[in-house]
Protein backbone atom coordinates (compact mmCIF):
# COMPACT_ATOMS: atom_id res chain seq x y z
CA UNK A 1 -11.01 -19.79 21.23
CA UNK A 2 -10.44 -16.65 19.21
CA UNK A 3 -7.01 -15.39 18.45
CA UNK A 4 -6.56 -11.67 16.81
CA UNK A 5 -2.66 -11.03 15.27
CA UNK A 6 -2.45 -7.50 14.49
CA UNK A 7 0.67 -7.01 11.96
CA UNK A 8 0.86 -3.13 12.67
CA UNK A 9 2.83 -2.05 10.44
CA UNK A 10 -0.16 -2.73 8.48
CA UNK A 11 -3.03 -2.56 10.03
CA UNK A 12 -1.37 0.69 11.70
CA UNK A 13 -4.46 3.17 12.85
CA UNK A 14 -5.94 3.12 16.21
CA UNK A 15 -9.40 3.81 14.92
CA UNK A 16 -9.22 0.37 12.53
CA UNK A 17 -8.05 -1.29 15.21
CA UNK A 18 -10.67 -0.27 17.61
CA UNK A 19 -13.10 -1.23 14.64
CA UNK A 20 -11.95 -4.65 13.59
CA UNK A 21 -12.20 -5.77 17.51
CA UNK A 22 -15.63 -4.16 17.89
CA UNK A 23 -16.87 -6.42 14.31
CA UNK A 24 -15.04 -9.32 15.75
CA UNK A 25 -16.49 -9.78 19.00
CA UNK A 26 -19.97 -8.92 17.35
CA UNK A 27 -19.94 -11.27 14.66
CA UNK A 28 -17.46 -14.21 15.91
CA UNK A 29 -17.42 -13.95 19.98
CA UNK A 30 -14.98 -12.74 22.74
CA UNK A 31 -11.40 -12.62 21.71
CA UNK A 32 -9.08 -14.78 24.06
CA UNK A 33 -5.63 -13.77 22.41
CA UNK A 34 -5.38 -10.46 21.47
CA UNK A 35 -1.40 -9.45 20.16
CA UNK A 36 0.58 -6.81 18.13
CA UNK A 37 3.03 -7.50 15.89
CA UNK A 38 5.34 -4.33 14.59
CA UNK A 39 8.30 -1.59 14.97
CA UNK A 40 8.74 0.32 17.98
CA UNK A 41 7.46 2.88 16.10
CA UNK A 42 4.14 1.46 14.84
CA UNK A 43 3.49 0.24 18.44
CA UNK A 44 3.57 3.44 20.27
CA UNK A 45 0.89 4.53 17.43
CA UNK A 46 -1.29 2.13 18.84
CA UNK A 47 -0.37 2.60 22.55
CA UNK A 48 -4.31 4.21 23.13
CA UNK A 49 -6.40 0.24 22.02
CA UNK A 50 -3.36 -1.70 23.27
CA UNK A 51 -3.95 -0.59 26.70
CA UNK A 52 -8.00 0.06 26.35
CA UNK A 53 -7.61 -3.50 24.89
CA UNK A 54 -5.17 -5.25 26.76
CA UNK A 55 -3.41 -6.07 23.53
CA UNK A 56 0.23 -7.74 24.02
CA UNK A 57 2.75 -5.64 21.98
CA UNK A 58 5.95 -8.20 20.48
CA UNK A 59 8.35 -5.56 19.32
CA UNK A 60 10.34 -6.82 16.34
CA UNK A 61 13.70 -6.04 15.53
CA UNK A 62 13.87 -3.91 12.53
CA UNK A 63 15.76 -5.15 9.53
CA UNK A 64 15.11 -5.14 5.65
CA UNK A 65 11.95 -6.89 4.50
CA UNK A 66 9.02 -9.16 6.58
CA UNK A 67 10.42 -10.04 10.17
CA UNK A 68 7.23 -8.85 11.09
CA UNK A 69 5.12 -10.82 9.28
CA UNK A 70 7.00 -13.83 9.84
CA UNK A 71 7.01 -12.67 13.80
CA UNK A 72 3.20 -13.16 13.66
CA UNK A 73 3.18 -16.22 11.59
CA UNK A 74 5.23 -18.61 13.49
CA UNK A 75 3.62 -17.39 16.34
CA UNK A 76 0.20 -18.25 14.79
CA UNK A 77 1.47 -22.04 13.81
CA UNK A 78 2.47 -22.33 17.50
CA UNK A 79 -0.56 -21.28 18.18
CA UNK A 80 -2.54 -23.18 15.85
CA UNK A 81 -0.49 -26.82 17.34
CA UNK A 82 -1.50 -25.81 21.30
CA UNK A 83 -3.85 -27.95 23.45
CA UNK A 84 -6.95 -25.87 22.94
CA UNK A 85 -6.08 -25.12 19.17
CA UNK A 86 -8.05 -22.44 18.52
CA UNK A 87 -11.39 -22.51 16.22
CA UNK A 88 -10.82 -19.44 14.87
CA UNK A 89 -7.78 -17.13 13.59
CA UNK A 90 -8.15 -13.45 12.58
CA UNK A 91 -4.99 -11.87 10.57
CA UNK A 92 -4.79 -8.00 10.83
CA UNK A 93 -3.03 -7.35 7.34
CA UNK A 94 -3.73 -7.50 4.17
CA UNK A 95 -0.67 -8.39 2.76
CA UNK A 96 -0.48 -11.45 0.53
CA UNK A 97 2.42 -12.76 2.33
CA UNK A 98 0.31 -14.58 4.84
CA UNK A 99 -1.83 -16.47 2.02
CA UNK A 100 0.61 -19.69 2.93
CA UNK A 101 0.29 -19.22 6.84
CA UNK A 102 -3.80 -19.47 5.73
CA UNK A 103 -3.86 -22.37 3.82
CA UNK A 104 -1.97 -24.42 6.59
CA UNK A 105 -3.84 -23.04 9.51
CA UNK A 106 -7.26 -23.64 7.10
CA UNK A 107 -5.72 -27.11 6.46
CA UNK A 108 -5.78 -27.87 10.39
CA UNK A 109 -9.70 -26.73 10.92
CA UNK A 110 -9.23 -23.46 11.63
CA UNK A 111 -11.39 -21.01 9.95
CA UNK A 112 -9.37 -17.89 9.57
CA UNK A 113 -10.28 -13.85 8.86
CA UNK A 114 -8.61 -10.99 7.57
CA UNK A 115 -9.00 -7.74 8.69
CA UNK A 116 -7.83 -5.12 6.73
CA UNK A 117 -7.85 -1.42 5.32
CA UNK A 118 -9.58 -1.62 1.84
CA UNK A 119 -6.80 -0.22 0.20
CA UNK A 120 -4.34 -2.47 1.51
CA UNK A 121 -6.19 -5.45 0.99
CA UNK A 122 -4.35 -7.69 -1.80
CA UNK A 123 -6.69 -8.56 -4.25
CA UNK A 124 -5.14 -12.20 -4.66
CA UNK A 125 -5.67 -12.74 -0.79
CA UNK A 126 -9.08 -12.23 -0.80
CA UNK A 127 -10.14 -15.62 -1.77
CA UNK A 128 -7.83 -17.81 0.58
CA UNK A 129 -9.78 -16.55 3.46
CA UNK A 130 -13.25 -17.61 4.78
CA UNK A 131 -14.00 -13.52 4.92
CA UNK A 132 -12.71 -10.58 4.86
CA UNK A 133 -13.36 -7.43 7.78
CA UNK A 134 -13.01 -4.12 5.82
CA UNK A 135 -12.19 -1.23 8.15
CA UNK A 136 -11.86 2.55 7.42
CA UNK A 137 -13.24 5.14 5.72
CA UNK A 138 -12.60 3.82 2.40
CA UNK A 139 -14.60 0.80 3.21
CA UNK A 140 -17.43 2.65 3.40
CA UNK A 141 -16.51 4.92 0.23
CA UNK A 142 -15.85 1.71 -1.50
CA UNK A 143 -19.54 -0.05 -0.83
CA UNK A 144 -21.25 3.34 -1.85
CA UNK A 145 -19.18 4.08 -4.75
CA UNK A 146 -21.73 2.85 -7.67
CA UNK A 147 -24.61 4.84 -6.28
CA UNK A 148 -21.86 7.73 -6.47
CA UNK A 149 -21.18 6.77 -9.88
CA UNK A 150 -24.06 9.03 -11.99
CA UNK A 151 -22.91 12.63 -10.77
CA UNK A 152 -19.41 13.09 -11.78
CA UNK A 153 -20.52 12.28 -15.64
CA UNK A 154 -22.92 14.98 -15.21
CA UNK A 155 -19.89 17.66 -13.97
CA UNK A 156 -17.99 16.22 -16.94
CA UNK A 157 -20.76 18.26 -19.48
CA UNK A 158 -21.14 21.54 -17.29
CA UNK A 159 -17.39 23.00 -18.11
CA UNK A 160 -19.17 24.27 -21.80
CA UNK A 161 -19.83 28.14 -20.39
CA UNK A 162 -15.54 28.00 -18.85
CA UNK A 163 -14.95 27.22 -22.92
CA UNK A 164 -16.07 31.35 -23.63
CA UNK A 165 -13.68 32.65 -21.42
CA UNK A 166 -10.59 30.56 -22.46
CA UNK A 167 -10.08 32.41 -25.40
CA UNK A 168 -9.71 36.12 -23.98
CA UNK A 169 -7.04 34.63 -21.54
CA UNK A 170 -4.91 32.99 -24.57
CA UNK A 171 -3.51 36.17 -25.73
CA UNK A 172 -1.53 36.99 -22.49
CA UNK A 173 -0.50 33.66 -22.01
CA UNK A 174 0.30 32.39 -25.44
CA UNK A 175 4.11 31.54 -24.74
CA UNK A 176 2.78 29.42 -21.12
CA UNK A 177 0.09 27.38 -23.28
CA UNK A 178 2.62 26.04 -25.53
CA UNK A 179 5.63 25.56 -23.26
CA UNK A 180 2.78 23.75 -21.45
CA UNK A 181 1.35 21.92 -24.50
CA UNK A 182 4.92 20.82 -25.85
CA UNK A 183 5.77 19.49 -22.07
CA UNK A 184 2.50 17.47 -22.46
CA UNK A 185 3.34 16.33 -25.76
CA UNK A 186 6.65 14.17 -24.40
CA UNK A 187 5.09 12.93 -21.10
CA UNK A 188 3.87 9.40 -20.88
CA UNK A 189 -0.11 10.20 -19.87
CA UNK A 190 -1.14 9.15 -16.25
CA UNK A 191 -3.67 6.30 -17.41
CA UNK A 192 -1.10 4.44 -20.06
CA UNK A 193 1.59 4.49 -17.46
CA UNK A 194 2.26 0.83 -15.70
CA UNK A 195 3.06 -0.68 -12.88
CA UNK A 196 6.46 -2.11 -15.55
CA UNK A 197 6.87 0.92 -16.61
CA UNK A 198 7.45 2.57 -12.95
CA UNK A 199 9.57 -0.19 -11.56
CA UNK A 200 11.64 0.23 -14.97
CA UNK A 201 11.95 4.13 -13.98
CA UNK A 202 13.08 3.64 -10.76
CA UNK A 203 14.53 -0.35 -10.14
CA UNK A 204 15.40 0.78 -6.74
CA UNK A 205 11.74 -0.27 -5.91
CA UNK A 206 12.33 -4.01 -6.97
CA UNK A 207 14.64 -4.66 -3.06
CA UNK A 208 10.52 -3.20 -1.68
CA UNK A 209 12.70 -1.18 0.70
CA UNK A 210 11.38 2.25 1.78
CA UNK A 211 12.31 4.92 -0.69
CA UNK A 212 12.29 9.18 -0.28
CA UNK A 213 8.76 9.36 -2.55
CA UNK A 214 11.82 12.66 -3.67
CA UNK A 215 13.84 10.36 -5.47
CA UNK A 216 11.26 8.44 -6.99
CA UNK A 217 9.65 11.68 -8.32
CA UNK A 218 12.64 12.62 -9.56
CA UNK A 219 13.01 9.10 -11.79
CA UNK A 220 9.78 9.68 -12.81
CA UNK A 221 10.17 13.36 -14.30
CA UNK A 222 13.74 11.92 -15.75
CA UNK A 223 11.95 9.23 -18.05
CA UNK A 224 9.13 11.57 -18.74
CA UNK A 225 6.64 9.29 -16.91
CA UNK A 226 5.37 12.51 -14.76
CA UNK A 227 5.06 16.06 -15.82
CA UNK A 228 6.38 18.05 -13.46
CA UNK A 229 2.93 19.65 -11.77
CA UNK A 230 2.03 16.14 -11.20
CA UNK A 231 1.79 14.15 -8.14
CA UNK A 232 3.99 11.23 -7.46
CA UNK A 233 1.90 10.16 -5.03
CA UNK A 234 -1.49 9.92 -6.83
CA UNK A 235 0.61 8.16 -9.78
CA UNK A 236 1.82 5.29 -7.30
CA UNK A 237 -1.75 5.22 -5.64
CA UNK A 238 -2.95 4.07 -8.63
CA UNK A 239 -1.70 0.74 -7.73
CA UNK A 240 -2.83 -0.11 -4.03
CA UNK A 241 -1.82 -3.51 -4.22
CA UNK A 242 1.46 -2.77 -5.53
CA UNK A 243 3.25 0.11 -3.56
CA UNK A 244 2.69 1.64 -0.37
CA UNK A 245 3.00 5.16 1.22
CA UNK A 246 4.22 6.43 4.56
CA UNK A 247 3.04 8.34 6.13
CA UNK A 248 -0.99 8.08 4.78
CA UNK A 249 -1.07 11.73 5.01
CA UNK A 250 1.39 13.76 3.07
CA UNK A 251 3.45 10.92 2.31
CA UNK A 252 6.85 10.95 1.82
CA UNK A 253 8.42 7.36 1.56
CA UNK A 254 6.92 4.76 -1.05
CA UNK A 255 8.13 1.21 -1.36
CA UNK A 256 6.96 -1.90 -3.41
CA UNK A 257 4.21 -4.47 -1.65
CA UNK A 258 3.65 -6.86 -4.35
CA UNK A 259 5.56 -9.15 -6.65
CA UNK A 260 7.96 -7.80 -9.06
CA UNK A 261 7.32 -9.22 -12.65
């Protein structure tokens, strides 16, 4: 017997959910128990596979931090102690809060997937599973990206001609380029800033409650971590396995996934 647990406020797009069922039942067999884990919210976003799919929603009562996950894994251990146990287990999340549920459902037989969106895949989970189900477009970014590798070095050269034309626009701008340059000059750069440095900026982060992604820009600008033309947004998506946005497009709440230090 197969079971599937979808945590979806994680695993939260119709399209990977559709996916991960399709690579299931292709690589592992017919999926007996098939249930969804999540906020009312995140449930009616995947109201279209739960009923092509016949997936059983368990709506969880929303408080602070992981009811849901712990929802789905007490569930699973129930699961996991039933006459049939099941041979095989398939987490939909990537979080690396389920790494204990896998090491006691692995420690009773039961070989045990994740599925997961590449970018919310916790690099220190990967390993306590017997595999890992990519779904997404990233996924498919992410296998191609070292053939893609060659080109952008090659746009890096071309901007030489641009370099003639910068000085003719210097004159009219001359007071811009250095209110610019000495703005620059205090800002932390994008690439030295830290995962410590951000939760320094803004502790609020540290409960990994939802915060408005306005505040934390804010914090960020304050302690000069984020020039103000930058994006907060591509700053904290530097670190996928540490925060994550809502919603995926235009976000506008982040909050903290991983371990503090």
């Amino acid at each position: 017997m197969i079971v599937f647990l979808i945590d979806a406020d994680n695993l939260s797009s119709p399209a990977w959910v559709n996916e991960a069922i399709n690579s299931i039942e292709a690589t592992e067999g017919p999926i007996a128990v098939r249930r969804a884990y999540g906020s009312a919210e995140n449930l009616k976003g995947l109201a279209e596979p739960l009923r092509d799919w016949a997936i059983r929603p368990f709506l969880n009562v929303y408080l602070t931090k992981n009811t849901t996950d712990m929802a789905l894994a007490v569930d699973a251990m129930e699961l996991a102690c039933q006459t049939p146990a099941p041979h095989t287990v398939v987490v939909g999340s990537g979080d690396a809060d389920f790494v204990p549920l896998v090491v006691r459902l692995r420690e009773r037989g039961i070989k045990v997937l994740c599925v997961s969106e590449y970018r919310k895949m916790a690099p220190e989970a990967l390993k306590a599973y017997d595999g890992v189900i990519y779904v997404g477009r990233t996924a498919a970014a992410h296998a191609t990206a070292t053939p893609k590798a060659p080109p952008p070095a090659k746009k890096a050269a071309a901007p030489a001609p641009t370099a003639k034309k910068a000085p003719a626009k210097k004159a009219p701008t001359i007071k811009k380029v250095a209110a610019k340059a000495a703005t620059a000059a205090s800002v932390t750069p994008a690439d030295r800033v830290t995962k410590d440095m951000v939760l320094e900026a803004i502790p609020k982060l540290k409960t990994g409650e939802w915060i408005p992604i306005s505040d934390a820009a804010k914090a960020l600008h304050d302690k000069k971590l984020l020039s103000k033309s930058a994006s907060s947004a591509r700053l904290f998506k530097r670190f996928p396995q540490s925060f994550e946005l809502k919603p995926e497009k235009q976000p506008n709440q982040v909050r903290l996934t991983g371990a503090a230090d």
